[in-house]
PDB file of N, CA and C in Angstrom:
ATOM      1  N   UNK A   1      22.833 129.992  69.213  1.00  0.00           N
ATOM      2  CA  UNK A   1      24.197 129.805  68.744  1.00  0.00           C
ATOM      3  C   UNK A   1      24.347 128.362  68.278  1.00  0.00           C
ATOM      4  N   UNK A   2      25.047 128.358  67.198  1.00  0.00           N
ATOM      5  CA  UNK A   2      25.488 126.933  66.626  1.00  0.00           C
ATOM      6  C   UNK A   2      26.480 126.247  67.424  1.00  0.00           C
ATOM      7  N   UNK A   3      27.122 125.057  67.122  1.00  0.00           N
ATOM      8  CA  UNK A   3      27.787 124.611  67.632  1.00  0.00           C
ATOM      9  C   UNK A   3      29.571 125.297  66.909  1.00  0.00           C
ATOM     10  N   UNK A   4      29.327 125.304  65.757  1.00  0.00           N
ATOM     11  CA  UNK A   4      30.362 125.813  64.827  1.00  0.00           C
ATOM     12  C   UNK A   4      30.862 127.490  65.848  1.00  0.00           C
ATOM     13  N   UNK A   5      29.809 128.280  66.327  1.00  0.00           N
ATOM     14  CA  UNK A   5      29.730 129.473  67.125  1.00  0.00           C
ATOM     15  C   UNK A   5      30.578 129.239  67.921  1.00  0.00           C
ATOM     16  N   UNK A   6      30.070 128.269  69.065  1.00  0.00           N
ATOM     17  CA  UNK A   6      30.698 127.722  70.363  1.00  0.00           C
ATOM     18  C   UNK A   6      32.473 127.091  70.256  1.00  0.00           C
ATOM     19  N   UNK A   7      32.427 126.268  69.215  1.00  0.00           N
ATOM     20  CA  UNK A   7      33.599 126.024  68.992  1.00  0.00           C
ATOM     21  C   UNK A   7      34.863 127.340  68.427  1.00  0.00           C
ATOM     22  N   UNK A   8      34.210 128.322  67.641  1.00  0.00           N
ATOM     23  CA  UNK A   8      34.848 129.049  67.398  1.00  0.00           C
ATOM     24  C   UNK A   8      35.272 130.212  68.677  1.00  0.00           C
ATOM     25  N   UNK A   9      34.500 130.043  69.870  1.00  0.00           N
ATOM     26  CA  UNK A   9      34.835 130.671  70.850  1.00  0.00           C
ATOM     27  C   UNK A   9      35.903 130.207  72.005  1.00  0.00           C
ATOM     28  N   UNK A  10      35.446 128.821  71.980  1.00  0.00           N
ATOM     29  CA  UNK A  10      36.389 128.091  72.778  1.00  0.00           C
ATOM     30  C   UNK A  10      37.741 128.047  72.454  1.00  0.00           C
ATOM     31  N   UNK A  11      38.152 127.964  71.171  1.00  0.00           N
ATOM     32  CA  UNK A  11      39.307 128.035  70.442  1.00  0.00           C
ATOM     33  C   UNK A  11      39.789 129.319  70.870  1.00  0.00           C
ATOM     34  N   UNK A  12      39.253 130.353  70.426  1.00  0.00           N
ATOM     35  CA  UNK A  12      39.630 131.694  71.195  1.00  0.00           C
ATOM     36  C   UNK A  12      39.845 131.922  72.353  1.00  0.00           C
ATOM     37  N   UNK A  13      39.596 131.522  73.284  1.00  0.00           N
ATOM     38  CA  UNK A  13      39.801 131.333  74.382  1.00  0.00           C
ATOM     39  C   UNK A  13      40.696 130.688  74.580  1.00  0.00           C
ATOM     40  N   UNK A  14      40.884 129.510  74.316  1.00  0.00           N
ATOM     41  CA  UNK A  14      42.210 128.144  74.444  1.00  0.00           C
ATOM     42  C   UNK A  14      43.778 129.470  73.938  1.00  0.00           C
ATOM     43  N   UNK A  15      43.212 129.815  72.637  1.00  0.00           N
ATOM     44  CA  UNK A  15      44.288 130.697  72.246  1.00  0.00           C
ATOM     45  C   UNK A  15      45.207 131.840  73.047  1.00  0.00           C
ATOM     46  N   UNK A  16      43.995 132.543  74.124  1.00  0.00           N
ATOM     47  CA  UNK A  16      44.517 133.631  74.756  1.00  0.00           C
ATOM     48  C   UNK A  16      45.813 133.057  75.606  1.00  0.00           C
ATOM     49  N   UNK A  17      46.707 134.394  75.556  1.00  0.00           N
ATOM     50  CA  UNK A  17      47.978 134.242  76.210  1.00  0.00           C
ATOM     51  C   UNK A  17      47.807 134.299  77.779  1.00  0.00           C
ATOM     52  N   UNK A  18      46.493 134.933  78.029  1.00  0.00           N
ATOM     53  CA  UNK A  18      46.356 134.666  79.607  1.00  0.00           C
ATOM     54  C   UNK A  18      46.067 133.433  80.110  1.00  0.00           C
ATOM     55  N   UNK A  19      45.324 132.704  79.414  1.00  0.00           N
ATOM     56  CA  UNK A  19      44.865 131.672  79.860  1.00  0.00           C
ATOM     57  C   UNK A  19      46.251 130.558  79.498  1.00  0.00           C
ATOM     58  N   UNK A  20      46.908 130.739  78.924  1.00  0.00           N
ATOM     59  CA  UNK A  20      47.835 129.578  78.919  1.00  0.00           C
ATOM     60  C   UNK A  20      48.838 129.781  79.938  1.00  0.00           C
ATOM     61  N   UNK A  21      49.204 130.884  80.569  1.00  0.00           N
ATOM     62  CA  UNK A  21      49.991 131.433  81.620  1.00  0.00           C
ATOM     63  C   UNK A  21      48.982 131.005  82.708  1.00  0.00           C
ATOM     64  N   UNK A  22      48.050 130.848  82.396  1.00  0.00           N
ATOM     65  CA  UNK A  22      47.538 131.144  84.075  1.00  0.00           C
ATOM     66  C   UNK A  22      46.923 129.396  84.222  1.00  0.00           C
ATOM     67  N   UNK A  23      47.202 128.713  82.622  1.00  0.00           N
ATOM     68  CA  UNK A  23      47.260 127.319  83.270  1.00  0.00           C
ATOM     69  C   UNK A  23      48.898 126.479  83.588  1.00  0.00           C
ATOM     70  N   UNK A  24      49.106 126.957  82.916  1.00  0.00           N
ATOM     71  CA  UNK A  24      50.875 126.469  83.352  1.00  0.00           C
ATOM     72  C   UNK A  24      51.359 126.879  84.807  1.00  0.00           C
ATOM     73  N   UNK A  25      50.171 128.331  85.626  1.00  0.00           N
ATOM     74  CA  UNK A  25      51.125 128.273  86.681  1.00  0.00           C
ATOM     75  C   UNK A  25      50.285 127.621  87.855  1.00  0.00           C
ATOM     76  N   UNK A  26      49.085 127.641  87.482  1.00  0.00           N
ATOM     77  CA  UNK A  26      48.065 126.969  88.031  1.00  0.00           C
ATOM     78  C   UNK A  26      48.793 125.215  88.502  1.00  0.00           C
ATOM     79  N   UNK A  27      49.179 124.871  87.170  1.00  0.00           N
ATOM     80  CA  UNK A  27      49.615 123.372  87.234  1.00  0.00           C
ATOM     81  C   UNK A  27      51.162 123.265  88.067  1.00  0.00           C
ATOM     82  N   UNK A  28      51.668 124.161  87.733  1.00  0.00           N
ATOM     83  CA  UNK A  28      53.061 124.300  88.504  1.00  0.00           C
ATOM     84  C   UNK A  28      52.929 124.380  90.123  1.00  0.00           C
ATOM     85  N   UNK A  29      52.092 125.412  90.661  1.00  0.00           N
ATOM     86  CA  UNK A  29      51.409 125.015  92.154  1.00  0.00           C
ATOM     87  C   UNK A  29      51.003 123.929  92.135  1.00  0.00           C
ATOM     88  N   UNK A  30      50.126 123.391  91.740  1.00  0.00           N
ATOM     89  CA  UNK A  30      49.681 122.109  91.979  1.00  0.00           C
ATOM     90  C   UNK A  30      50.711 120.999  92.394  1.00  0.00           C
ATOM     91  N   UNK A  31      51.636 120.888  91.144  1.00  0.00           N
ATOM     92  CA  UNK A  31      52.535 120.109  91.396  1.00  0.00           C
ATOM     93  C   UNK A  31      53.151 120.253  92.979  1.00  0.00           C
ATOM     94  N   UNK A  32      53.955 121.509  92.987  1.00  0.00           N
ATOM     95  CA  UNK A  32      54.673 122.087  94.498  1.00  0.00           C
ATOM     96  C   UNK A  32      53.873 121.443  95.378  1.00  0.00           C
ATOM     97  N   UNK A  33      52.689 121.729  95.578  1.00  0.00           N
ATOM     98  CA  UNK A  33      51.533 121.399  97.121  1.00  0.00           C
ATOM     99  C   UNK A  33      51.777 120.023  96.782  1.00  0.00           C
ATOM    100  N   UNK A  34      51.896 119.494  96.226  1.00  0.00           N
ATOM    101  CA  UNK A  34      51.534 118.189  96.145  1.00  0.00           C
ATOM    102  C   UNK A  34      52.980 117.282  96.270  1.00  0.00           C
ATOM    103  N   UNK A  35      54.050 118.082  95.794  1.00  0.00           N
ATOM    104  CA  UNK A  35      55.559 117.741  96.434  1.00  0.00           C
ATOM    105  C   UNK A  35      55.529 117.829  97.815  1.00  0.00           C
ATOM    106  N   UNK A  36      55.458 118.753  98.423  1.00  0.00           N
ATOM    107  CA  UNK A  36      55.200 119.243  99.772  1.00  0.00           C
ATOM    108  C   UNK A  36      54.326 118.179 100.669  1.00  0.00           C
ATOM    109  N   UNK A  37      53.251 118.127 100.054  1.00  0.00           N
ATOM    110  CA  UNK A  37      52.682 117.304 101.146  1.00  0.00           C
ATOM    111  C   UNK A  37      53.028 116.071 101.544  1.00  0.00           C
ATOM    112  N   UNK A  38      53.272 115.205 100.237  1.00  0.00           N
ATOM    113  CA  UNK A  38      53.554 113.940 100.173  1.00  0.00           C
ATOM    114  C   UNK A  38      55.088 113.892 100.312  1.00  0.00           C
ATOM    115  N   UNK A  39      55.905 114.284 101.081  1.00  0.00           N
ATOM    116  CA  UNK A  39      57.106 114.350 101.488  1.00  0.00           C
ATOM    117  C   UNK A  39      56.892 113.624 102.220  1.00  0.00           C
ATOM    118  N   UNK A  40      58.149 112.594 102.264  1.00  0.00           N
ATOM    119  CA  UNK A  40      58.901 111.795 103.384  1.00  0.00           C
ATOM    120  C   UNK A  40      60.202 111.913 103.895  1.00  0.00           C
ATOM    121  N   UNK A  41      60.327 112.293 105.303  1.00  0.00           N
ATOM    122  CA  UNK A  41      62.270 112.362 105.491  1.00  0.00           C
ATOM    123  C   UNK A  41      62.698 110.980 105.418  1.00  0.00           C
ATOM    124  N   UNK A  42      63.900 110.491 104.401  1.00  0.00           N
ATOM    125  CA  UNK A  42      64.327 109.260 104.637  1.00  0.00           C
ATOM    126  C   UNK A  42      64.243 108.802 106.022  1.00  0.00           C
ATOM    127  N   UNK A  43      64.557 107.825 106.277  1.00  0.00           N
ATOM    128  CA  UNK A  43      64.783 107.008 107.844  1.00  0.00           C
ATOM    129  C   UNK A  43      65.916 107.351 108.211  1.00  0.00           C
ATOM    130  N   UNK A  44      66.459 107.491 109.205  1.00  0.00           N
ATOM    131  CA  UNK A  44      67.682 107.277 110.307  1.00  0.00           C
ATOM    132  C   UNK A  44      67.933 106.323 110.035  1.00  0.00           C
ATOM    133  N   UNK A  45      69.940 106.229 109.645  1.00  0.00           N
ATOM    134  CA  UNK A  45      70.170 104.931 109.919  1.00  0.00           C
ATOM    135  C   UNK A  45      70.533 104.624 111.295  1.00  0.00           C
ATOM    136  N   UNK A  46      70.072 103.493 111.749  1.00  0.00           N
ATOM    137  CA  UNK A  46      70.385 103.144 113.098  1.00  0.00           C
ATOM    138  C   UNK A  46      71.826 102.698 113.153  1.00  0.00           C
ATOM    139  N   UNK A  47      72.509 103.408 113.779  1.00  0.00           N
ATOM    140  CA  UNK A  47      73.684 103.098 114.688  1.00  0.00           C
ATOM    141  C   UNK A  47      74.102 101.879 115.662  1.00  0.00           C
ATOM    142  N   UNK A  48      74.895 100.922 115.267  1.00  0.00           N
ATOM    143  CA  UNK A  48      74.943  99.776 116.957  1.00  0.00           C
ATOM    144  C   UNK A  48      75.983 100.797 117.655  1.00  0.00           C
ATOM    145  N   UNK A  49      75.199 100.486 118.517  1.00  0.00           N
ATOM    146  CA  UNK A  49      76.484 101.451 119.395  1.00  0.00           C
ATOM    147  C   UNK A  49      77.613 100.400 119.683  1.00  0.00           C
ATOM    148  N   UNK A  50      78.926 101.094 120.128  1.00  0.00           N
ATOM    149  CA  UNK A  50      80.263 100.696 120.047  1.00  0.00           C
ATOM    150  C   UNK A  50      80.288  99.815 121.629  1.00  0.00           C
ATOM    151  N   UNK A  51      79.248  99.831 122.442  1.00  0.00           N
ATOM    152  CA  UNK A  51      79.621  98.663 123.468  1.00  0.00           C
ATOM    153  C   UNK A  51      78.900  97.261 123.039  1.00  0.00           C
ATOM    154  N   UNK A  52      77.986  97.708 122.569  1.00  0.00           N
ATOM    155  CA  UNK A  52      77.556  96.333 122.299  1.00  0.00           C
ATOM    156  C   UNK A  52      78.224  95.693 121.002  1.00  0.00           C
ATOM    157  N   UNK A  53      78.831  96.026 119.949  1.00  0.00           N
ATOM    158  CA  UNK A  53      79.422  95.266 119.227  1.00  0.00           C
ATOM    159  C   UNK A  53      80.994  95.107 120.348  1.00  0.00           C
ATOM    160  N   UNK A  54      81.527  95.634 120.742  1.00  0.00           N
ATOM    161  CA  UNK A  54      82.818  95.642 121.749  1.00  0.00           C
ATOM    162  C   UNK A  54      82.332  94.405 122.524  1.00  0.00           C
ATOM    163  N   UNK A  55      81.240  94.489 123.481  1.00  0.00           N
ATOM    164  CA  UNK A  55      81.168  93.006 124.287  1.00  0.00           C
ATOM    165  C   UNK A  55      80.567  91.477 123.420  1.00  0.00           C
ATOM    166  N   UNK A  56      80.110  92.143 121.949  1.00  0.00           N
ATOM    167  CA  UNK A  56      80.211  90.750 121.459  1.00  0.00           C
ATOM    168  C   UNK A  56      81.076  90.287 120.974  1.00  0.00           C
ATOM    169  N   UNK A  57      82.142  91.022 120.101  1.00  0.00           N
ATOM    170  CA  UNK A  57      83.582  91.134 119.576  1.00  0.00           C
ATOM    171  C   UNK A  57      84.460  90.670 120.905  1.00  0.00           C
ATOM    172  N   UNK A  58      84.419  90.480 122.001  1.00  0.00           N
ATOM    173  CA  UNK A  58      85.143  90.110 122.801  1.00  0.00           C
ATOM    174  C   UNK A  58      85.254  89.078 123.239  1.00  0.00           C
ATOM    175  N   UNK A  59      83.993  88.565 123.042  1.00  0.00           N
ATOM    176  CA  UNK A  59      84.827  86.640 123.499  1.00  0.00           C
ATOM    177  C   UNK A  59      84.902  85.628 122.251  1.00  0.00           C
ATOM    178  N   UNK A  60      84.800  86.088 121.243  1.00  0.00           N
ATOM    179  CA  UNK A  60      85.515  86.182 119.779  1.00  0.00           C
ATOM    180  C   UNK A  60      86.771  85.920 119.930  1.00  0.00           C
ATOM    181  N   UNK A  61      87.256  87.132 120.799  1.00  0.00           N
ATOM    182  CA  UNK A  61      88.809  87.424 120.272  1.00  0.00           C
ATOM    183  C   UNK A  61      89.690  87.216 121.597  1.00  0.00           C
ATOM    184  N   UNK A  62      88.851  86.534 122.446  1.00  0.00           N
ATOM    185  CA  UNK A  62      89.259  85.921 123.321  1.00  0.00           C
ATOM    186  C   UNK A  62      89.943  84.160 123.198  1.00  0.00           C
ATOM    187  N   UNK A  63      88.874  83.320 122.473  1.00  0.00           N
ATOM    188  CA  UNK A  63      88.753  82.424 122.210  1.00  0.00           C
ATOM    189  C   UNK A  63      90.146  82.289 121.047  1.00  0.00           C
ATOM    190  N   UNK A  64      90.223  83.550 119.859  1.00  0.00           N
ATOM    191  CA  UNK A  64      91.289  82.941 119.266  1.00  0.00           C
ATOM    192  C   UNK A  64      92.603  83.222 119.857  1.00  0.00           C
ATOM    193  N   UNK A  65      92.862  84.258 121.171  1.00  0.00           N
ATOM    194  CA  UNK A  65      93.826  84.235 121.450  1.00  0.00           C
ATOM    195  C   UNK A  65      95.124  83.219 121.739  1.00  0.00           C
ATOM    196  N   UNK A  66      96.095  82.901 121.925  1.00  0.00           N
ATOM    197  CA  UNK A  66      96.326  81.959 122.506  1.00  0.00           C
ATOM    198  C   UNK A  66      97.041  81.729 124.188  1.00  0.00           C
ATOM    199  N   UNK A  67      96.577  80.706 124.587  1.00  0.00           N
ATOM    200  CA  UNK A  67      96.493  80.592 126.002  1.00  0.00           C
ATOM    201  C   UNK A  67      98.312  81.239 126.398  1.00  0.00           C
ATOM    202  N   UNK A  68      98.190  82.168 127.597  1.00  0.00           N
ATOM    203  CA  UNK A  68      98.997  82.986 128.120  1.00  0.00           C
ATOM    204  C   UNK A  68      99.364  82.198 129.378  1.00  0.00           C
ATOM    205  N   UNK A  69     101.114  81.899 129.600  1.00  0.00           N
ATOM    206  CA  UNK A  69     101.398  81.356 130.589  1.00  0.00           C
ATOM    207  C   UNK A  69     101.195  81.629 132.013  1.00  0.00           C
ATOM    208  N   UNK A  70     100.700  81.109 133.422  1.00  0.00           N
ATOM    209  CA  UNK A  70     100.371  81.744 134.306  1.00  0.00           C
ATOM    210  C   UNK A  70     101.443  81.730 135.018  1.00  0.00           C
ATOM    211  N   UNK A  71     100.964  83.108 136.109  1.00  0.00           N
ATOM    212  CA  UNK A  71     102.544  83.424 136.691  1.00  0.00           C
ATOM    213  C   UNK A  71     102.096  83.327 137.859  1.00  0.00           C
ATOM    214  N   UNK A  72     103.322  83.221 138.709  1.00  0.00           N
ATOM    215  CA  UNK A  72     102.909  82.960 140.019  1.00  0.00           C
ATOM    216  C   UNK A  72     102.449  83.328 140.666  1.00  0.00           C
ATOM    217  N   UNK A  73     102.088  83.500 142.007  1.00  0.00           N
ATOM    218  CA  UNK A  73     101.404  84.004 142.993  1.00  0.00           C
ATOM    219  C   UNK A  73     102.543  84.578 144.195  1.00  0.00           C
ATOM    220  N   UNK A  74     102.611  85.755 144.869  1.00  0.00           N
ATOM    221  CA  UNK A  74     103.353  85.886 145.965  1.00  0.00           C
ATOM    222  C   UNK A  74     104.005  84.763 146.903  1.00  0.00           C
ATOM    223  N   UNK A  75     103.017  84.070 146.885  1.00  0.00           N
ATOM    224  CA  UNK A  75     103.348  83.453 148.028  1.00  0.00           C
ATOM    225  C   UNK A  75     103.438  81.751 147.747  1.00  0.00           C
ATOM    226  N   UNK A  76     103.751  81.867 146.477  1.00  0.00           N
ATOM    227  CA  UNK A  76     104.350  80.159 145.886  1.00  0.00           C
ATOM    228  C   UNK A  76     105.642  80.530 145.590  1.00  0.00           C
ATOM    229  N   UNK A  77     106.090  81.807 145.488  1.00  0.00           N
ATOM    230  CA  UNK A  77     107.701  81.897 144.858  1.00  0.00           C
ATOM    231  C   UNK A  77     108.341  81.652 145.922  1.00  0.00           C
ATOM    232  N   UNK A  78     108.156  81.728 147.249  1.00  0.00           N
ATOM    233  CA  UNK A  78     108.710  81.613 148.532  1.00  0.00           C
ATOM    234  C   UNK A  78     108.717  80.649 149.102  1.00  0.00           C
ATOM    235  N   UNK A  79     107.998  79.388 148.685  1.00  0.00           N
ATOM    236  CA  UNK A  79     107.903  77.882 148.505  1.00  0.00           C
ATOM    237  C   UNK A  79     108.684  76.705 147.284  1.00  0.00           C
ATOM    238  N   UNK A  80     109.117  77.442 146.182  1.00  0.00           N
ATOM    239  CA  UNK A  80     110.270  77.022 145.424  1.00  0.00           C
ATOM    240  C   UNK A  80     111.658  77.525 146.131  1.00  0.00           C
TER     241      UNK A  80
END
């Protein structure tokens, strides 16, 4: 066989409607397995939990408060 032979077969072949179906689905799996595998679940976002921002937020909002008059004691009102 010539080469002109060979080429005229291959072409025929390239041409058939099976073979172009059965490379398009060939490649379409491929792709999928290959989505699939190489999957990643995003990350978790991490959460601060609500005591620990609460006890750092607290002497924050301590500090800007402003100072609260003190009240007496039982047993100084009975001495005025």
């Amino acid at each position: 066989m010539t080469f002109k032979e060979y080429f005229n077969i291959i072409l025929n072949l390239l041409k058939d409607w099976r073979v172009i179906v059965t490379v398009v689905v060939v490649i379409f799996a491929m792709h999928s397995v290959c989505k699939i595998v190489n999957y990643k679940k995003k990350p978790k976002k991490v959460k601060k939990s609500k005591l620990l921002t609460e006890a750092q937020a607290a002497p924050q909002a301590q500090a800007a408060q402003p100072a609260q008059a003190e009240q007496p004691k039982e047993g100084e009102e009975e001495k005025k």
